[in-house]
C-alpha atoms as a PDB file:
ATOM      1  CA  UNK A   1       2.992  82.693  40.531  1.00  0.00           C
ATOM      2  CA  UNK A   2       1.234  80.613  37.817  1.00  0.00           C
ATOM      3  CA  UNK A   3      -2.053  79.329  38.131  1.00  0.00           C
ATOM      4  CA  UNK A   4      -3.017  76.278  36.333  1.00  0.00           C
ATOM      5  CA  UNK A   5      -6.747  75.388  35.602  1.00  0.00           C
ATOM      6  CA  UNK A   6      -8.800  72.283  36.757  1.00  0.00           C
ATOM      7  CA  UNK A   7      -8.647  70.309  33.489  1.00  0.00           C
ATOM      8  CA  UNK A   8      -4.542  70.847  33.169  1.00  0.00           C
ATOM      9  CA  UNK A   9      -4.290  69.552  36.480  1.00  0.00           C
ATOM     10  CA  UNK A  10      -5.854  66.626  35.102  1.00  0.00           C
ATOM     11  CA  UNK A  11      -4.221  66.144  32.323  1.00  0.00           C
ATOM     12  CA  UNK A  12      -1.083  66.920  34.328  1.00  0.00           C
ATOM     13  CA  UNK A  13      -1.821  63.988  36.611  1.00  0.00           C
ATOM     14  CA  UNK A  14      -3.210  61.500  33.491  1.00  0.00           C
ATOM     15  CA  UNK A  15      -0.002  61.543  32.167  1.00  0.00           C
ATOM     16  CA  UNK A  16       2.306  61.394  35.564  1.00  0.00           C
ATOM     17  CA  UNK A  17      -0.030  58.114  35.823  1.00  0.00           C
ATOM     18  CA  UNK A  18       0.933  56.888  32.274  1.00  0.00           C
ATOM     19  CA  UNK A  19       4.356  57.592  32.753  1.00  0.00           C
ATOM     20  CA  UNK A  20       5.370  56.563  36.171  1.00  0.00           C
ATOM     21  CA  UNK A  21       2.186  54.370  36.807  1.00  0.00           C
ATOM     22  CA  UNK A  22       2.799  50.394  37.735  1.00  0.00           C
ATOM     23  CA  UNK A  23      -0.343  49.250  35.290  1.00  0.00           C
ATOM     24  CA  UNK A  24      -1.891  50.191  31.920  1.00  0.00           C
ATOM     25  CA  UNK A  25      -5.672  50.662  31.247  1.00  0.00           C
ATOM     26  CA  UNK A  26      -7.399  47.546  29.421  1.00  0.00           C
ATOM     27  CA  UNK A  27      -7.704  49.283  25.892  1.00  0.00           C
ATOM     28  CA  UNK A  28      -3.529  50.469  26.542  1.00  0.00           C
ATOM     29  CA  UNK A  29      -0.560  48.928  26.005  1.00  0.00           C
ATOM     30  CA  UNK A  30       3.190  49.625  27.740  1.00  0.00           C
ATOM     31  CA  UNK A  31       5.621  51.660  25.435  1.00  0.00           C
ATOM     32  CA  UNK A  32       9.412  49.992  26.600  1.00  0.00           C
ATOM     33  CA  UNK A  33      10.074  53.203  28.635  1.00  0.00           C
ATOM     34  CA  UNK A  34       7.132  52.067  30.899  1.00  0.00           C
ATOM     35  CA  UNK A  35       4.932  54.622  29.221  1.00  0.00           C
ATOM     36  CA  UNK A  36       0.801  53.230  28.832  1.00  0.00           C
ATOM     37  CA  UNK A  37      -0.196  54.133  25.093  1.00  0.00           C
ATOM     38  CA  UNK A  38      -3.654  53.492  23.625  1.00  0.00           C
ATOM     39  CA  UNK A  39      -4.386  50.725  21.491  1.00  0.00           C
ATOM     40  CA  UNK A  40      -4.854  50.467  18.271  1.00  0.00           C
ATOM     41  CA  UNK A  41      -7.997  49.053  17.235  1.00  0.00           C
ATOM     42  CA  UNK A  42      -8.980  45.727  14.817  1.00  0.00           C
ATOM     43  CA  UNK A  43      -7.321  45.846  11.468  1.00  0.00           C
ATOM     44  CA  UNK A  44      -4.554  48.031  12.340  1.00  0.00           C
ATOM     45  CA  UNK A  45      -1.345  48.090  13.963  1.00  0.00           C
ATOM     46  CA  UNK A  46       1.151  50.674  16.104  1.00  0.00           C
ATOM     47  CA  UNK A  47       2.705  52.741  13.354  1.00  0.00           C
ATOM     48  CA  UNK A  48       4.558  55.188  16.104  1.00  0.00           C
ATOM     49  CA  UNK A  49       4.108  55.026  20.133  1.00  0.00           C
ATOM     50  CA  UNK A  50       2.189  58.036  21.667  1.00  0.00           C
ATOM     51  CA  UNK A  51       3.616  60.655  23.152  1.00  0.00           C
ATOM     52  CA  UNK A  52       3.057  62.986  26.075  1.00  0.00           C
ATOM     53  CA  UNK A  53       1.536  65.355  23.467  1.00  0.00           C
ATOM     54  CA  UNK A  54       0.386  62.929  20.907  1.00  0.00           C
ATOM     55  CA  UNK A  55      -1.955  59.631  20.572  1.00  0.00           C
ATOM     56  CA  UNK A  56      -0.643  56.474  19.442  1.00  0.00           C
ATOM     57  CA  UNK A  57      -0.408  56.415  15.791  1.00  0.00           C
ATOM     58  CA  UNK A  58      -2.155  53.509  13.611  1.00  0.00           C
ATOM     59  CA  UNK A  59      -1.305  51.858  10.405  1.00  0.00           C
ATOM     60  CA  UNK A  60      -3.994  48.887   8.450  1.00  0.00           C
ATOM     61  CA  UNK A  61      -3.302  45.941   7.992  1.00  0.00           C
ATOM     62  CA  UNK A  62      -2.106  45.239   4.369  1.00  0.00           C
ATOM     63  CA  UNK A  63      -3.333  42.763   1.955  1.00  0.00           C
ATOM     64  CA  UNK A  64      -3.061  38.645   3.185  1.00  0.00           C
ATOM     65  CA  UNK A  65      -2.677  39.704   7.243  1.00  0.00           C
ATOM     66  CA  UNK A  66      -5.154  40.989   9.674  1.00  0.00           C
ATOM     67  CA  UNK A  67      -5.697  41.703  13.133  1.00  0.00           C
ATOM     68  CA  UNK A  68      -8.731  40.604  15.213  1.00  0.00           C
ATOM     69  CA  UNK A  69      -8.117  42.463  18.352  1.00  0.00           C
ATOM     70  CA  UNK A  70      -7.072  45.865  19.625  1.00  0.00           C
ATOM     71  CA  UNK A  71      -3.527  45.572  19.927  1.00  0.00           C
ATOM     72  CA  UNK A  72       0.209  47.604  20.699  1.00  0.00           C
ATOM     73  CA  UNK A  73       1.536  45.596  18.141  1.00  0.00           C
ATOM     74  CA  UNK A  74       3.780  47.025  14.935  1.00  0.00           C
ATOM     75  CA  UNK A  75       2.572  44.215  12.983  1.00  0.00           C
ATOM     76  CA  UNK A  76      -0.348  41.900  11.257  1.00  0.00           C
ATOM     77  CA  UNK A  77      -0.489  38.759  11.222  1.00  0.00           C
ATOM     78  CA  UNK A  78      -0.288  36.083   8.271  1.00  0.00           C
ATOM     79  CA  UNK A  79      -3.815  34.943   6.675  1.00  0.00           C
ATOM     80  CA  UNK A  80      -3.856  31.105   7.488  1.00  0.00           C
ATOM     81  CA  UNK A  81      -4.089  29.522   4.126  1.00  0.00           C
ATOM     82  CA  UNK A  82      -6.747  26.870   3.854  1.00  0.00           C
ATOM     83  CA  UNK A  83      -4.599  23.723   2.085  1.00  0.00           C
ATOM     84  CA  UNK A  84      -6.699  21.302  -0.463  1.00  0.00           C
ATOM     85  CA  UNK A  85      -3.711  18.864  -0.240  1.00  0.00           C
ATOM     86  CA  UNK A  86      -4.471  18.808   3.745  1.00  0.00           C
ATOM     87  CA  UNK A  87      -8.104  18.082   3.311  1.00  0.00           C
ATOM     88  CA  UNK A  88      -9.212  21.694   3.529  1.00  0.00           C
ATOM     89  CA  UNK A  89     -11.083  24.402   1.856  1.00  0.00           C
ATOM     90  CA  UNK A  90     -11.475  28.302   2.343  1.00  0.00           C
ATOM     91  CA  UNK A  91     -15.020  28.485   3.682  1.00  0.00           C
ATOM     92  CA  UNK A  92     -14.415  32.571   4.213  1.00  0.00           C
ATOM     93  CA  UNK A  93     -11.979  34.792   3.145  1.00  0.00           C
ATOM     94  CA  UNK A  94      -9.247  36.308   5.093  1.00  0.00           C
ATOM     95  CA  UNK A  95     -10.457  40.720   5.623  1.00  0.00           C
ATOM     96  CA  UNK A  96      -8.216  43.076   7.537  1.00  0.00           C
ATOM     97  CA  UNK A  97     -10.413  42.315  10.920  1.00  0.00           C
ATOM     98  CA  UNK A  98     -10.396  38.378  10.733  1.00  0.00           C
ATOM     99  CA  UNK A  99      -8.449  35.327   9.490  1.00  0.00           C
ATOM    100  CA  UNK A 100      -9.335  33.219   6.937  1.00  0.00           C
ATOM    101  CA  UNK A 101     -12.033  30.140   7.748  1.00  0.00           C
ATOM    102  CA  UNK A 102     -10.980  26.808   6.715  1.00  0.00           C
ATOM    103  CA  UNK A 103     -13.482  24.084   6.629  1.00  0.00           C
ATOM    104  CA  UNK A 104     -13.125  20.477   6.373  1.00  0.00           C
ATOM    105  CA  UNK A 105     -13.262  18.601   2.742  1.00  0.00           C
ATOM    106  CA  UNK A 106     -16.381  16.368   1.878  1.00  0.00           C
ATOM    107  CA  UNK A 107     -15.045  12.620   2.901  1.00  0.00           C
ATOM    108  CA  UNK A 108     -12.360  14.174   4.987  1.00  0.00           C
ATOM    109  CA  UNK A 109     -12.193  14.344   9.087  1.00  0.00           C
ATOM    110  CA  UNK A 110      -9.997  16.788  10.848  1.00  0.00           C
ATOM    111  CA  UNK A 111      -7.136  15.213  12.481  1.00  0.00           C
ATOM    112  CA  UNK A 112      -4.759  18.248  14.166  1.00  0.00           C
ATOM    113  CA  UNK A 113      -6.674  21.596  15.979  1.00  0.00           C
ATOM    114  CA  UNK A 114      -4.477  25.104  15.925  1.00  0.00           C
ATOM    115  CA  UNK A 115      -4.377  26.523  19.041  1.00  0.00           C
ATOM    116  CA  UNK A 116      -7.445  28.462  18.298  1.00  0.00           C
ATOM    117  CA  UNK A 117      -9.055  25.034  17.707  1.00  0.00           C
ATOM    118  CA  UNK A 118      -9.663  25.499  14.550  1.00  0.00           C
ATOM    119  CA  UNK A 119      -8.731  22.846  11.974  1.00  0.00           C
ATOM    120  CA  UNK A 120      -5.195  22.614  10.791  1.00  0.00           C
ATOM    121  CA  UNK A 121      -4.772  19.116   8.984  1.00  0.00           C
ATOM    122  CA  UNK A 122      -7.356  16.667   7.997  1.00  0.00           C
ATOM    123  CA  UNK A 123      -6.873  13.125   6.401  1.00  0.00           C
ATOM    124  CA  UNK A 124      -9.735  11.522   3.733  1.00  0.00           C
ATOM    125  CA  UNK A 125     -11.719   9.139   5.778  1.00  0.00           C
ATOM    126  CA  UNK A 126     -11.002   5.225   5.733  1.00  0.00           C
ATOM    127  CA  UNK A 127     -12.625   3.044   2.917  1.00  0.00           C
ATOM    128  CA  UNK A 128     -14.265  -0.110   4.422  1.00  0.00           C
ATOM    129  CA  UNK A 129     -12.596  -3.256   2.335  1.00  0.00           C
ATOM    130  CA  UNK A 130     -14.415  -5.989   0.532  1.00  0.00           C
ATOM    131  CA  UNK A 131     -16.021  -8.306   3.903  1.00  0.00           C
ATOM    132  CA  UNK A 132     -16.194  -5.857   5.693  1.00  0.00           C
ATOM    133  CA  UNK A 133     -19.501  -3.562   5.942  1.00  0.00           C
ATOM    134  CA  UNK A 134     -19.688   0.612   7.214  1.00  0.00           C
ATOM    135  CA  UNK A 135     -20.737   0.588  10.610  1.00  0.00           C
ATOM    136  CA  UNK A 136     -20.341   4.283  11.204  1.00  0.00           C
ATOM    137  CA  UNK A 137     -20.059   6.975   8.283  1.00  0.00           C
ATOM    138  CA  UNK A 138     -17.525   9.258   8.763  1.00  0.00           C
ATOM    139  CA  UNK A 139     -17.504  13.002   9.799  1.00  0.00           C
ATOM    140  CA  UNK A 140     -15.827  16.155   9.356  1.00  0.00           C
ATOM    141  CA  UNK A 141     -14.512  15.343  12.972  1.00  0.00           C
ATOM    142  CA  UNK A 142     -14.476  11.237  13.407  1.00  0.00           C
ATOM    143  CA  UNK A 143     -13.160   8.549  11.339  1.00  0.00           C
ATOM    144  CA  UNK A 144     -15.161   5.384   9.083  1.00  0.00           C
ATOM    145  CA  UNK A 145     -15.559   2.488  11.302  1.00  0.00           C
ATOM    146  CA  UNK A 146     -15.599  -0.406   9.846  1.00  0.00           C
ATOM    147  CA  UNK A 147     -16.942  -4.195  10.619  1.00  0.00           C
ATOM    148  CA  UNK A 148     -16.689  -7.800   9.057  1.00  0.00           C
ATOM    149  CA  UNK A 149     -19.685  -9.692   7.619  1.00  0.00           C
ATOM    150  CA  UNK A 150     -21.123 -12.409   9.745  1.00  0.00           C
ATOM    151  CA  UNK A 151     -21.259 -15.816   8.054  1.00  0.00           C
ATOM    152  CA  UNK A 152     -23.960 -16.203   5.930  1.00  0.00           C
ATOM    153  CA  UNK A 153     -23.574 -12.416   4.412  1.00  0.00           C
ATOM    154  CA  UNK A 154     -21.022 -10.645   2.017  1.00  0.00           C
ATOM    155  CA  UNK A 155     -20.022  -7.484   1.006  1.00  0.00           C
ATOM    156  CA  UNK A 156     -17.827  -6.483  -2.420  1.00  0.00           C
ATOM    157  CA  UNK A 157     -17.536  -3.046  -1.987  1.00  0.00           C
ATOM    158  CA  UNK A 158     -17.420  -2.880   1.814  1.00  0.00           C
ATOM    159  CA  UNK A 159     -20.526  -0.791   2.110  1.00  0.00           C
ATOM    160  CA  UNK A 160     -23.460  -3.163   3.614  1.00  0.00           C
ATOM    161  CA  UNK A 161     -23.295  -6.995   4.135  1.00  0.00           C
ATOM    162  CA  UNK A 162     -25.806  -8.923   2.172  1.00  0.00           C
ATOM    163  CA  UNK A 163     -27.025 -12.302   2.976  1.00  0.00           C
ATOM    164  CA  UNK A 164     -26.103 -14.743   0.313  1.00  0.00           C
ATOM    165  CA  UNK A 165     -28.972 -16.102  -1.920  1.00  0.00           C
ATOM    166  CA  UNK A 166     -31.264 -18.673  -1.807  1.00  0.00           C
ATOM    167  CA  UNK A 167     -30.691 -21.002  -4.303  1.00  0.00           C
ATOM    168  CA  UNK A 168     -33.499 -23.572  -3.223  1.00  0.00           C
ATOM    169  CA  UNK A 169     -35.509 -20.637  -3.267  1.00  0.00           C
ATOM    170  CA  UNK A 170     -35.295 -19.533  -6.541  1.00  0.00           C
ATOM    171  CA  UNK A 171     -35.790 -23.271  -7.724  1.00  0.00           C
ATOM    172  CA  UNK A 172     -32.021 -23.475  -8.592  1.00  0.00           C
ATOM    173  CA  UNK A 173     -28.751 -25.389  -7.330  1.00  0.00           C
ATOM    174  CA  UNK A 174     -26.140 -24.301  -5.560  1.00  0.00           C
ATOM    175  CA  UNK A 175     -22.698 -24.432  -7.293  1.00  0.00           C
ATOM    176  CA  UNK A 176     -20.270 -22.599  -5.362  1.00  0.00           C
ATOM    177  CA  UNK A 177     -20.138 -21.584  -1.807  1.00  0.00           C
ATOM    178  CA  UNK A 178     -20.146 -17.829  -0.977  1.00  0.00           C
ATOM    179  CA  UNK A 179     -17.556 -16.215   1.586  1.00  0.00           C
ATOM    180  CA  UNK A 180     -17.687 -12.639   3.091  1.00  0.00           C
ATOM    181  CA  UNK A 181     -16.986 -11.177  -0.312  1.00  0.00           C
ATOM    182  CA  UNK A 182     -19.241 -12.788  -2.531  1.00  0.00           C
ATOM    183  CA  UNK A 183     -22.463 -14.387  -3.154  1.00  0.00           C
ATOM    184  CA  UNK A 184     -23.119 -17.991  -3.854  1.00  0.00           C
ATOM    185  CA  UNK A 185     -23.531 -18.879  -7.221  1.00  0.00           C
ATOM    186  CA  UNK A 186     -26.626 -20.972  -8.387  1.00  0.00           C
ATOM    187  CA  UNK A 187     -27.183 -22.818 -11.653  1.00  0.00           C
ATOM    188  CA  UNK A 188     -30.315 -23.631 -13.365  1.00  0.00           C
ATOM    189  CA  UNK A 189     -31.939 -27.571 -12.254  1.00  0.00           C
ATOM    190  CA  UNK A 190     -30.740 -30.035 -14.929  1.00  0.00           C
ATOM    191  CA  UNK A 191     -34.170 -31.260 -16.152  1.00  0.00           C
ATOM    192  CA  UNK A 192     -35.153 -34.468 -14.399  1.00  0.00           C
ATOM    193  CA  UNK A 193     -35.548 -38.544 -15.636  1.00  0.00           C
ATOM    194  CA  UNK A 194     -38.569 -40.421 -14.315  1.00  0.00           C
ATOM    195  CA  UNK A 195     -37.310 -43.213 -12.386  1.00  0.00           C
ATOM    196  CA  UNK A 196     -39.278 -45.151 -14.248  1.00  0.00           C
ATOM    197  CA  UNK A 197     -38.139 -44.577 -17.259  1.00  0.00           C
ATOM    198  CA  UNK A 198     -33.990 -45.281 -16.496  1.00  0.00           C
ATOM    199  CA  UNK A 199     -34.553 -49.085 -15.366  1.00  0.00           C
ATOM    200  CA  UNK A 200     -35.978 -50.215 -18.698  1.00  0.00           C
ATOM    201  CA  UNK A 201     -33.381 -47.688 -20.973  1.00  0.00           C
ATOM    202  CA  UNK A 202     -30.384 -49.965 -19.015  1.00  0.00           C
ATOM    203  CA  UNK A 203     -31.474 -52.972 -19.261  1.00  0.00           C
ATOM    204  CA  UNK A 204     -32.411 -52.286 -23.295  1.00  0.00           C
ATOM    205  CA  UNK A 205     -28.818 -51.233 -23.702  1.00  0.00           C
ATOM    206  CA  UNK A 206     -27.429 -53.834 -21.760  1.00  0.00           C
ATOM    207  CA  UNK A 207     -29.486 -56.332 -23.568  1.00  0.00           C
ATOM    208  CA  UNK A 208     -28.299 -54.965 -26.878  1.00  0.00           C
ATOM    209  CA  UNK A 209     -24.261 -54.905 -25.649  1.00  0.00           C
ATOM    210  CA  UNK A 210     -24.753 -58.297 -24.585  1.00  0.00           C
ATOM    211  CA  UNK A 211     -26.093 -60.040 -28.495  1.00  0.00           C
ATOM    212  CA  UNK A 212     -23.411 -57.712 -30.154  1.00  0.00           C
ATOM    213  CA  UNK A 213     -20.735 -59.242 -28.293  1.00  0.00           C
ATOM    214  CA  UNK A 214     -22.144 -62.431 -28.513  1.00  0.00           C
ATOM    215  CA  UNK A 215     -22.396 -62.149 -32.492  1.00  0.00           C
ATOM    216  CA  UNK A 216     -18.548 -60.972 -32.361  1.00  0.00           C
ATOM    217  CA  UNK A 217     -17.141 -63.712 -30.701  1.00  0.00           C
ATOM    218  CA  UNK A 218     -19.512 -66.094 -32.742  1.00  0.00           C
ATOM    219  CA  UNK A 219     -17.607 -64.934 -35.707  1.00  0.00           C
ATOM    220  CA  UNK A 220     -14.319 -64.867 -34.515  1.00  0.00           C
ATOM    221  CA  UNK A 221     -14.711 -68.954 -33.738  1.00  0.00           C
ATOM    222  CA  UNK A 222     -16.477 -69.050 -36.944  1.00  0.00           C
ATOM    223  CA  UNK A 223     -12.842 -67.793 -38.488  1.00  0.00           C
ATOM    224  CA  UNK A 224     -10.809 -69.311 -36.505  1.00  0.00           C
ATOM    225  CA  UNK A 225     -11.999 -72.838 -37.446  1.00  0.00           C
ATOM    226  CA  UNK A 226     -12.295 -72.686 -40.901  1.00  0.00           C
ATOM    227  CA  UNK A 227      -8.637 -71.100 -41.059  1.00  0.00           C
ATOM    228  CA  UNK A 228      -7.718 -74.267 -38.819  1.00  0.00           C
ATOM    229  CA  UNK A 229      -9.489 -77.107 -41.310  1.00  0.00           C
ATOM    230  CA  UNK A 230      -7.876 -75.357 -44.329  1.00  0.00           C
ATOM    231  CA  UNK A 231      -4.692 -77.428 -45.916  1.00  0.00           C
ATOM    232  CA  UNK A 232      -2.667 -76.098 -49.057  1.00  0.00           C
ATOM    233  CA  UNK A 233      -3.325 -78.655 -52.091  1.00  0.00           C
ATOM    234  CA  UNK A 234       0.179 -77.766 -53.358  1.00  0.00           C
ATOM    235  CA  UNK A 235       1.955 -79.409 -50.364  1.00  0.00           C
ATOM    236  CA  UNK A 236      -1.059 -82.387 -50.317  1.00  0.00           C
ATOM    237  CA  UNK A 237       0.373 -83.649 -53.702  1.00  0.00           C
ATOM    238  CA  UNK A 238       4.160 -82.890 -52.871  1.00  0.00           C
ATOM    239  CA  UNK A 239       3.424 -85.775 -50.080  1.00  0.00           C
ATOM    240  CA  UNK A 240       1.523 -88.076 -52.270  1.00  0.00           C
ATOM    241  CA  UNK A 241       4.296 -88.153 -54.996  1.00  0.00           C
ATOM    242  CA  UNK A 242       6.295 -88.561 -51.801  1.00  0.00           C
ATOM    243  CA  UNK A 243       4.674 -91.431 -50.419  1.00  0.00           C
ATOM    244  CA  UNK A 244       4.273 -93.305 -54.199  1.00  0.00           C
ATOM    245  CA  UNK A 245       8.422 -92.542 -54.709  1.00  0.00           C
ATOM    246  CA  UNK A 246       8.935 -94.562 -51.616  1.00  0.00           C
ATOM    247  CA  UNK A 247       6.878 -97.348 -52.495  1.00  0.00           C
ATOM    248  CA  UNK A 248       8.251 -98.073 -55.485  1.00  0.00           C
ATOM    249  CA  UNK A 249      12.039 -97.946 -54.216  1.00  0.00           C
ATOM    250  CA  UNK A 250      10.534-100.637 -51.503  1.00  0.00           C
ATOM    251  CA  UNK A 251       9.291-102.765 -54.031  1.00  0.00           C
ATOM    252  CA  UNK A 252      12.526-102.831 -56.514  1.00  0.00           C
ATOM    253  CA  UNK A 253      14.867-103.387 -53.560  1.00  0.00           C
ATOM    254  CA  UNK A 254      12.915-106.595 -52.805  1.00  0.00           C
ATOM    255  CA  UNK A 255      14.072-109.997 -54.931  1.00  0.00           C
ATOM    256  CA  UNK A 256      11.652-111.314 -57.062  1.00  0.00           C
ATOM    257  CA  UNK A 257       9.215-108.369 -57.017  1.00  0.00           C
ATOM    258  CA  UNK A 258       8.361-106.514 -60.205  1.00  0.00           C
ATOM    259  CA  UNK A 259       7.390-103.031 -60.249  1.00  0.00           C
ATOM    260  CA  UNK A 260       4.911-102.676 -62.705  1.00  0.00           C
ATOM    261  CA  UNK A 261       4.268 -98.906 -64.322  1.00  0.00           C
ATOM    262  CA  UNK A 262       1.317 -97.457 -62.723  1.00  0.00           C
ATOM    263  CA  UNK A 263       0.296 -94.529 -64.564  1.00  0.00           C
ATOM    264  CA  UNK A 264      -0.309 -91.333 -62.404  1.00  0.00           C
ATOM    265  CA  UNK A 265      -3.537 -89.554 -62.752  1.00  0.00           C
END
């Protein structure tokens, strides 16, 4: 008859529990024969299940996976890679034990979680346009939001909203009207006339418009009448030779009348 000690009873009846047994310690996992194995611990995976006679055997994780967690798995998992192109950065390094830490870009917000709520995706945060002012800055986790300029105030860059200046302040005139996206413009005060002084300059210069049109159309009937009391002396004589031709044809034609010579100055 054999005799068996105490502790190979118990290790008799640890592994009759491990084999046939409905549930696996919390640091075990179950082999596909039904068999409860021990875990392997962070940074390494299940090279070869355990055994009645032997322990589960453990491999690490090679370079770019880990594992964070005891496991019965035969295999690490992939580092997460921290994108720049998705607004991200690698804020610490993927080791054997842990996963790489991505962090959010400077004028980025995250957008999509992982299921381990870390940050997967984030987009660069919205730029406030010209009339419009920031009401809220962005954040790693929340969007710009942006608001229009009352009346009265503009913005060009769509940072802050800035009343429009004073022109009457600043002893000037206003020349253009502002709108949300830019300022009023003001011009310099053209330099004043005394009142005083305007009423006698017009009536000097109408006074002095008045006697040179006057003296123009003096001359012009000046002109005009002694071009009108002119007469050419060459057709004056043609019509006294005329005239004296005439006479003397009268004179012959009548009976008993002598023409006498009359000598022509």
């Amino acid at each position: 008859m054999i005799y068996l000690s105490s502790a190979q009873y118990f290790l008799i009846g640890f592994n009759f529990l491990h084999v046939f047994g409905s549930d696996c310690g919390p640091a075990e996992y179950k082999k596909v024969d039904g068999q409860c194995c021990p875990m392997c611990g962070k940074g390494l995976v299940v090279r070869r299940d355990c055994t009645i006679e032997s322990s589960t055997s453990c491999i690490p994780c090679i370079r770019g996976t880990f594992m964070n967690e005891a496991n019965g798995l035969t295999k690490c998992f992939p580092c997460s890679p921290c994108d720049p192109g998705q607004g991200l950065f690698t804020q610490t390094e993927c080791k054997p034990t842990s996963n790489t830490v991505c962090d959010v870009l400077d004028g980025y917000y995250c957008r999509s979680y992982s299921s381990n709520s870390e940050c997967s995706l984030a987009v660069e945060h919205t730029h406030c346009s010209p009339g419009q002012s920031t009401k809220s800055p962005g954040t790693k986790t929340t969007d710009t939001v942006c608001e229009e300029c009352q009346h009265g105030f503009y913005s060009q860059h769509g940072v802050n909203c800035t009343a429009w200046t004073d022109c009457a302040a600043m002893g000037r005139v206003k020349t253009e009207d502002g709108n949300s996206r830019q300022d009023v413009i003001c011009n310099k005060v053209p330099p004043r006339i005394h009142t005083t002084l305007i009423a006698p300059i017009l009536l000097f210069g109408l006074t002095v418009a008045a006697l040179f049109g006057f003296y123009l159309a003096r001359a012009k009937r000046k002109k005009e009448l002694r071009e009108s009391s002119e007469v050419p002396v060459q057709e004056t004589g043609h019509q006294e030779v005329t005239t004296s031709n005439s006479l003397e044809e009268t004179a012959e034609n009548v009976p008993g009348n002598v023409v006498a010579d009359v000598p022509l100055n």
